[in-house]
PDB file of N, CA and C in Angstrom:
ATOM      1  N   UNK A   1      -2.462 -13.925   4.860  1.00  0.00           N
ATOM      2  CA  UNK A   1      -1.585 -13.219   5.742  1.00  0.00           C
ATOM      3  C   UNK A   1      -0.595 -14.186   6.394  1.00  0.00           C
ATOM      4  N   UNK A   2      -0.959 -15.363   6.963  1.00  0.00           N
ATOM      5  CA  UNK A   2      -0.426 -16.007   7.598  1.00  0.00           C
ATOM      6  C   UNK A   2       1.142 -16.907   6.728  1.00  0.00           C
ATOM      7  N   UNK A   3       0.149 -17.119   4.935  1.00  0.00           N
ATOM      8  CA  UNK A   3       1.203 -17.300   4.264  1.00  0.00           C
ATOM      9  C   UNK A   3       2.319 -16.478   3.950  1.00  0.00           C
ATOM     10  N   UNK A   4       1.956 -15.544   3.648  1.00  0.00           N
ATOM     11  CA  UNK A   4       2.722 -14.568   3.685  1.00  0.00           C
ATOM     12  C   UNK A   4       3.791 -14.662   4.754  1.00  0.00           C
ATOM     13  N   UNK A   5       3.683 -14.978   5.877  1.00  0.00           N
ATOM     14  CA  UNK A   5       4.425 -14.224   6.578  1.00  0.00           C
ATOM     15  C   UNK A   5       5.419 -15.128   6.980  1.00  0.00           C
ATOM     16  N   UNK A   6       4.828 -16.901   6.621  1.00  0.00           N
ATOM     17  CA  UNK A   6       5.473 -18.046   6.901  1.00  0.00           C
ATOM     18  C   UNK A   6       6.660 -17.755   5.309  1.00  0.00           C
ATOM     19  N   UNK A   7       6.396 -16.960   4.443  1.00  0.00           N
ATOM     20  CA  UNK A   7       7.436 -17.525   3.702  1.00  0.00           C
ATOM     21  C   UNK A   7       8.213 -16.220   4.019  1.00  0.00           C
ATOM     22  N   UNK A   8       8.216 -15.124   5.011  1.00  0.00           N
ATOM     23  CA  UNK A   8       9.364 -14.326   4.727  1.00  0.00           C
ATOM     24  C   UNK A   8      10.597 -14.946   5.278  1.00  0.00           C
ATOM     25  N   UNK A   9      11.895 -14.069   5.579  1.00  0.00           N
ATOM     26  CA  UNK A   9      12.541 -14.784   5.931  1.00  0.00           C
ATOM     27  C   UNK A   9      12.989 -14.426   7.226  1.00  0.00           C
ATOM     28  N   UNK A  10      13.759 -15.413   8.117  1.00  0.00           N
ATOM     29  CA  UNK A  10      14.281 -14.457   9.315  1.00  0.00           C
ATOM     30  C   UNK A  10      13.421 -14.694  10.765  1.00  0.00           C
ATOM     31  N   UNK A  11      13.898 -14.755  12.056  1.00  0.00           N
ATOM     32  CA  UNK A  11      13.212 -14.888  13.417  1.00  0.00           C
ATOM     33  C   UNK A  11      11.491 -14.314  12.622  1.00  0.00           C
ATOM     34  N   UNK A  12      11.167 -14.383  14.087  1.00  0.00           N
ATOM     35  CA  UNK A  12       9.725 -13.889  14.281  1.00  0.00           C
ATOM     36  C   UNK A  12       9.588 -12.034  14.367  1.00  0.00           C
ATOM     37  N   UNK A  13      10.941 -11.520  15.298  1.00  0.00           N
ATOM     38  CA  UNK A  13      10.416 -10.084  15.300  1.00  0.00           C
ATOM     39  C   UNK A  13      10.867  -9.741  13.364  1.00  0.00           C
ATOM     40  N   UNK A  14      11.639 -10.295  12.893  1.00  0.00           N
ATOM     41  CA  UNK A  14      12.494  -9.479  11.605  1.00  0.00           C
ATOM     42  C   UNK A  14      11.053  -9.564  10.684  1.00  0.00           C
ATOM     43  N   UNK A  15      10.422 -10.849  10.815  1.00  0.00           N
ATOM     44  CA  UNK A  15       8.827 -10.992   9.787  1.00  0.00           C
ATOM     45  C   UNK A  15       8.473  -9.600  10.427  1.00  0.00           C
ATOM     46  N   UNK A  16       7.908  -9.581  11.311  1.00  0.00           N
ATOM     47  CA  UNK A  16       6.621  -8.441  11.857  1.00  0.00           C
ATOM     48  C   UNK A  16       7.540  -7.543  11.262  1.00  0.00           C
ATOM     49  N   UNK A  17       8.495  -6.842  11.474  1.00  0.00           N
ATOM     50  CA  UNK A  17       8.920  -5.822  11.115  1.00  0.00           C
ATOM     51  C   UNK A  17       8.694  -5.590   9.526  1.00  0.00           C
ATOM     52  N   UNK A  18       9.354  -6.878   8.832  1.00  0.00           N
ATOM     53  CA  UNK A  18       9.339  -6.905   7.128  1.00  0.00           C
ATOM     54  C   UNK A  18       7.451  -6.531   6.768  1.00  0.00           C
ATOM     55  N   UNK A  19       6.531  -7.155   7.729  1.00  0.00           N
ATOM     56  CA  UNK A  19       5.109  -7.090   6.879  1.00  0.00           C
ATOM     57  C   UNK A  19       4.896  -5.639   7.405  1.00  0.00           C
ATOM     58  N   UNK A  20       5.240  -5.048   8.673  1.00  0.00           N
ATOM     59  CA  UNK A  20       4.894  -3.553   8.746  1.00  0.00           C
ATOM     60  C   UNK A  20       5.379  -2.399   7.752  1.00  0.00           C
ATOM     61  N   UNK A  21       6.446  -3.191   6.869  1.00  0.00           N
ATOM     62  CA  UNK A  21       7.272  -2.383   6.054  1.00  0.00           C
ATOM     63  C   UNK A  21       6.182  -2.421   4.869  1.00  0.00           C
ATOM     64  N   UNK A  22       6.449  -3.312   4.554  1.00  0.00           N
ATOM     65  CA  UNK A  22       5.394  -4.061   3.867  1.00  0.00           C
ATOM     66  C   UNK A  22       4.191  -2.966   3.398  1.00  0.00           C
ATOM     67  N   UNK A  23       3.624  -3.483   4.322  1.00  0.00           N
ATOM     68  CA  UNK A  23       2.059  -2.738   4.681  1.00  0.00           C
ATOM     69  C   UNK A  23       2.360  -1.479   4.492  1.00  0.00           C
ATOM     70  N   UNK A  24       3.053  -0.392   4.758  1.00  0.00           N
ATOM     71  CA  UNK A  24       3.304   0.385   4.565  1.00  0.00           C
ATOM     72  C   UNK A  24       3.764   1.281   3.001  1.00  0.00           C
ATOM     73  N   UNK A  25       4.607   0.153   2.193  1.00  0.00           N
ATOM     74  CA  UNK A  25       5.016   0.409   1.200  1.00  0.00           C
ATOM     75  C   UNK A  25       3.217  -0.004   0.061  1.00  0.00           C
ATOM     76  N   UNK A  26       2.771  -0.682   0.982  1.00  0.00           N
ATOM     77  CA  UNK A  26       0.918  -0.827   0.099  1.00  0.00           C
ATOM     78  C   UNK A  26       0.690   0.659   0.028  1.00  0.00           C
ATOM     79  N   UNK A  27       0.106   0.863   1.310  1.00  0.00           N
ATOM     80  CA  UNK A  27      -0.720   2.052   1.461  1.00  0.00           C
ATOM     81  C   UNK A  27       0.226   3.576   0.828  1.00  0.00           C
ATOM     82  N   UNK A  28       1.156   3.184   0.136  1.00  0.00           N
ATOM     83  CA  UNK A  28       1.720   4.757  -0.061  1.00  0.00           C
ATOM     84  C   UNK A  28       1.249   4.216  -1.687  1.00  0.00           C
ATOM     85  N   UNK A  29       1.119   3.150  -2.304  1.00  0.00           N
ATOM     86  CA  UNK A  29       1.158   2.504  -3.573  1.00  0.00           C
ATOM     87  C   UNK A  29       0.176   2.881  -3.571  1.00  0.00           C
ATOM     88  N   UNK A  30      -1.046   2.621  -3.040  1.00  0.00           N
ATOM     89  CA  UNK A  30      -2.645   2.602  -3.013  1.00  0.00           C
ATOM     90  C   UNK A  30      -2.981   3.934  -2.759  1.00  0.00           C
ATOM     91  N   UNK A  31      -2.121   4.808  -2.032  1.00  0.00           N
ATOM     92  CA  UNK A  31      -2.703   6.290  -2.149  1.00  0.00           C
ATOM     93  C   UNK A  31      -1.915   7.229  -3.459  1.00  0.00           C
ATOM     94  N   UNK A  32      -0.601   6.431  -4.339  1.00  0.00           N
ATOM     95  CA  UNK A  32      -0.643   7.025  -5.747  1.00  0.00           C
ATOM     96  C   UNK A  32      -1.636   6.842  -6.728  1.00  0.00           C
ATOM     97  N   UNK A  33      -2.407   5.343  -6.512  1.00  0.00           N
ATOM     98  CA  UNK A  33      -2.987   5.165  -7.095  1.00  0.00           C
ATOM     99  C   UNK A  33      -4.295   5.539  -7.628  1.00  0.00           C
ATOM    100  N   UNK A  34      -4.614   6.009  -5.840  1.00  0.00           N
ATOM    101  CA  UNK A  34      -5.751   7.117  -6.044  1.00  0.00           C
ATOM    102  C   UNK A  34      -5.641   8.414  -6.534  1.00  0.00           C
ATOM    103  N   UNK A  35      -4.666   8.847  -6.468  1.00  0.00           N
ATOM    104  CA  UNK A  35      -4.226   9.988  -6.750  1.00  0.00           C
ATOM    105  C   UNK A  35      -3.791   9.948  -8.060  1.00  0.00           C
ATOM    106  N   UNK A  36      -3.723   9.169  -9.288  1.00  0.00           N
ATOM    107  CA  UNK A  36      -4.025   8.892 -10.519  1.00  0.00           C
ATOM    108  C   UNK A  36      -5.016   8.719 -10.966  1.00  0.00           C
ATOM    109  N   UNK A  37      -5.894   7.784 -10.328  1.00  0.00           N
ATOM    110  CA  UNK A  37      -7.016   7.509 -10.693  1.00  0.00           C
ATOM    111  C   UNK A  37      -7.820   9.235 -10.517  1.00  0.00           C
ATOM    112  N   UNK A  38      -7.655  10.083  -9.659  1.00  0.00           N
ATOM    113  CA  UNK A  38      -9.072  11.399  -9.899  1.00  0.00           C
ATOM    114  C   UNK A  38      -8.217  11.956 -10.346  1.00  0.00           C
ATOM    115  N   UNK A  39      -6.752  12.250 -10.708  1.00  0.00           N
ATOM    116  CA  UNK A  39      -6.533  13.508 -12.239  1.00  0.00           C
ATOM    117  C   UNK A  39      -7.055  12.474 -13.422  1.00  0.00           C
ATOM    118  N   UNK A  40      -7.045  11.377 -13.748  1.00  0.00           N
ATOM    119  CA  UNK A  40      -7.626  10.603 -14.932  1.00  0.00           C
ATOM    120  C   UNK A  40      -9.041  10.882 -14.720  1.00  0.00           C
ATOM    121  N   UNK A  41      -9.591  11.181 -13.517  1.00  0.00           N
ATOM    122  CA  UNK A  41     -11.387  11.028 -14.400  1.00  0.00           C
ATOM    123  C   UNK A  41     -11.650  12.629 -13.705  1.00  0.00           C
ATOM    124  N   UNK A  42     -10.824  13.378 -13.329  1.00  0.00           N
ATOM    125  CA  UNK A  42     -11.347  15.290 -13.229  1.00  0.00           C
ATOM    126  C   UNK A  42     -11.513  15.361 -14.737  1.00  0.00           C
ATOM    127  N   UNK A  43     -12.691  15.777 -14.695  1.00  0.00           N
ATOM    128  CA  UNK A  43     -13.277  16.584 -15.770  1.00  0.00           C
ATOM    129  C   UNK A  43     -12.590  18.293 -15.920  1.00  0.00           C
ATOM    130  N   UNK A  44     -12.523  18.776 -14.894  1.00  0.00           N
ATOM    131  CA  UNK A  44     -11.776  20.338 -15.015  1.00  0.00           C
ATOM    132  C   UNK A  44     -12.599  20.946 -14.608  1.00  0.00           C
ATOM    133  N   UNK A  45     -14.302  20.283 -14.030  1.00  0.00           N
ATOM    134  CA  UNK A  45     -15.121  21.677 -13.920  1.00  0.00           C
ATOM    135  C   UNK A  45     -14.859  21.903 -12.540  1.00  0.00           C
ATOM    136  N   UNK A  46     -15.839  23.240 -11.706  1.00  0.00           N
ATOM    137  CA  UNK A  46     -15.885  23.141 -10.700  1.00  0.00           C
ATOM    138  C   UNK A  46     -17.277  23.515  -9.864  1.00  0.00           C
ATOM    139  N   UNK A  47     -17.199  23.139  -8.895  1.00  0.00           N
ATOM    140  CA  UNK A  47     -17.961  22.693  -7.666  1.00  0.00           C
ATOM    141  C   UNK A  47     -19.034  23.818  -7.428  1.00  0.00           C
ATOM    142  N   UNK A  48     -20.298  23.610  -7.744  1.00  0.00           N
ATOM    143  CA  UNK A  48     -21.133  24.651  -7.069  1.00  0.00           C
ATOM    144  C   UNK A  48     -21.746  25.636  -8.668  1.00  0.00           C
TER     145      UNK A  48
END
């Protein structure tokens, strides 16, 4: 983290801002990803 943040570029608030962007652009990546990953392993049946 810390590397990270020493190599962005720019003052101290423009980093925090860039890794909140950051972080943000993860978690939308990581929730397509889940959201690929269970239509790839739904089987089609259902529940019960």
């Amino acid at each position: 983290m810390r590397r990270l943040f020493g190599v962005l570029p720019g003052p101290a608030p423009v980093r925090v801002l860039l890794m909140i962007i950051l972080f943000a652009v993860g978690l939308v990546a990581l929730g397509f990803l889940f959201d690929a990953a269970g239509d790839l392993l739904d089987n089609g049946g259902t529940i019960g």
